[in-house]
Each structure stands twice: as structure tokens, then as C-alpha cells.
Protein backbone atom coordinates (compact mmCIF):
# COMPACT_ATOMS: atom_id res chain seq x y z
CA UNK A 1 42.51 -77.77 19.10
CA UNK A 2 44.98 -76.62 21.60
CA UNK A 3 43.54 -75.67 25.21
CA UNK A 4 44.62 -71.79 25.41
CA UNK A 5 43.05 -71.79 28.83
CA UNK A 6 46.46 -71.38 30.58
CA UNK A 7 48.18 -69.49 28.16
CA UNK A 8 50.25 -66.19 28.89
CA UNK A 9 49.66 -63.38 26.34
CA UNK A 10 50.57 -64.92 23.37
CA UNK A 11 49.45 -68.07 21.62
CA UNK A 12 52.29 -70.32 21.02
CA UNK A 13 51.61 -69.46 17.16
CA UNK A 14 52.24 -65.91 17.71
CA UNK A 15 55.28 -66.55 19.71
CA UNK A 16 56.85 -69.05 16.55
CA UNK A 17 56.02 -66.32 14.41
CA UNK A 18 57.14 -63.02 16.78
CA UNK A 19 60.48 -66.16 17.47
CA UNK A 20 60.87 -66.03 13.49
CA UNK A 21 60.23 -69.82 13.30
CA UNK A 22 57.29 -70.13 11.54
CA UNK A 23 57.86 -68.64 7.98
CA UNK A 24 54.71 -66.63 7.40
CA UNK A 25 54.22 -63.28 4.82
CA UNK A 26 54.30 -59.74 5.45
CA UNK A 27 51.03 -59.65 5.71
CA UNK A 28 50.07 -61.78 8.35
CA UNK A 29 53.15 -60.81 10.27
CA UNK A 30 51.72 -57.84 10.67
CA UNK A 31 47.56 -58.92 11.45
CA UNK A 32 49.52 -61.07 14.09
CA UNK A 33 51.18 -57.72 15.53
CA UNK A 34 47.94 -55.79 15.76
CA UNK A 35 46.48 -58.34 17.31
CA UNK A 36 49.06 -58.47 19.87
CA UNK A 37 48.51 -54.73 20.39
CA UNK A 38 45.12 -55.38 20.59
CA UNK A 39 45.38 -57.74 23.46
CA UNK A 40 47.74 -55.31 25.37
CA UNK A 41 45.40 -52.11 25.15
CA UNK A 42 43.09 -54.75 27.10
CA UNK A 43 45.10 -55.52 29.88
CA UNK A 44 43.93 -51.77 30.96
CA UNK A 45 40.90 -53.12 31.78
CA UNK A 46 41.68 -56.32 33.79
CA UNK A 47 44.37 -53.84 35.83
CA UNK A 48 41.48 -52.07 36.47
CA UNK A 49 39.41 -54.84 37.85
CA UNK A 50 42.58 -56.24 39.92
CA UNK A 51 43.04 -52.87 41.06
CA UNK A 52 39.26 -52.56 42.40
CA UNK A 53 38.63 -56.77 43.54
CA UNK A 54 42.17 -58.58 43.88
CA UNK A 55 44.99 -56.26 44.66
CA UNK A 56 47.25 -59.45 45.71
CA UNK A 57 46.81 -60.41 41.71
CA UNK A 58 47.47 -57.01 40.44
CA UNK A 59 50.74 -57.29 42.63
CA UNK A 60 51.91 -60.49 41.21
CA UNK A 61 50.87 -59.19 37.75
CA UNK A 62 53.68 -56.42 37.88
CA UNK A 63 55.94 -58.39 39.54
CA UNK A 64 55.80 -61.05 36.64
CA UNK A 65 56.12 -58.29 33.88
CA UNK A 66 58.23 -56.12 35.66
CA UNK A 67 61.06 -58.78 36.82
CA UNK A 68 60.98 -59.73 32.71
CA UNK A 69 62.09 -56.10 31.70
CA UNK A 70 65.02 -56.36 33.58
């Protein structure tokens, strides 16, 4: 089993299969997708907790995901 401990937002499956490497159906493409979304509607919550307890993480949080949208 790999350690996900360290891992960003995605699970290195998701990214094969968001990449197009892994060959996978419809289907699950799409389970895989809403999970995704899933996972981002949560990040509201843990901005929310940097916001209140760690505003030095919340800082490095948008400058990681900000710098990437450039």
C-alpha cells in the first residue's frame, strides 16, 4: 500500500488517470472527478482553520496554488 501521508491533492492514481495514462472507462473517469471535487469543496474548511491557528500556512498555501495558475 502506498504511504499517501505526503501526498498533494491528488493520489498518484488520479493524476495517471486526470494525465490520460491509465486507460480506465467512462465511468470511473468520472467517480474519480467527483471525488476530486469532493476533496476541493474541503479545502474550505482547512482555509478556515489556517485562517483562525496558522496564518504563516494559509500564506504558503496560496502562494503554492496561486504561483501554479500562472
Amino acid at each position: 500500500m502506498v504511504d499517501d501521508q505526503y501526498r498533494g491533492l491528488l493520489t498518484e492514481r488520479e493524476r495517471e488517470i486526470l494525465d490520460g495514462e491509465a486507460e480506465v472507462s467512462d465511468n470511473y473517469r468520472y467517480r474519480v472527478v467527483s471525488r476530486i471535487r469532493t476533496k476541493i469543496e474541503n479545502v474550505d474548511e482547512d482555509v478556515e482553520i489556517l485562517a483562525e491557528n496558522r496564518e504563516d500556512l494559509l500564506e504558503e498555501l496560496r502562494e503554492a496554488v496561486c504561483e501554479n495558475n500562472e
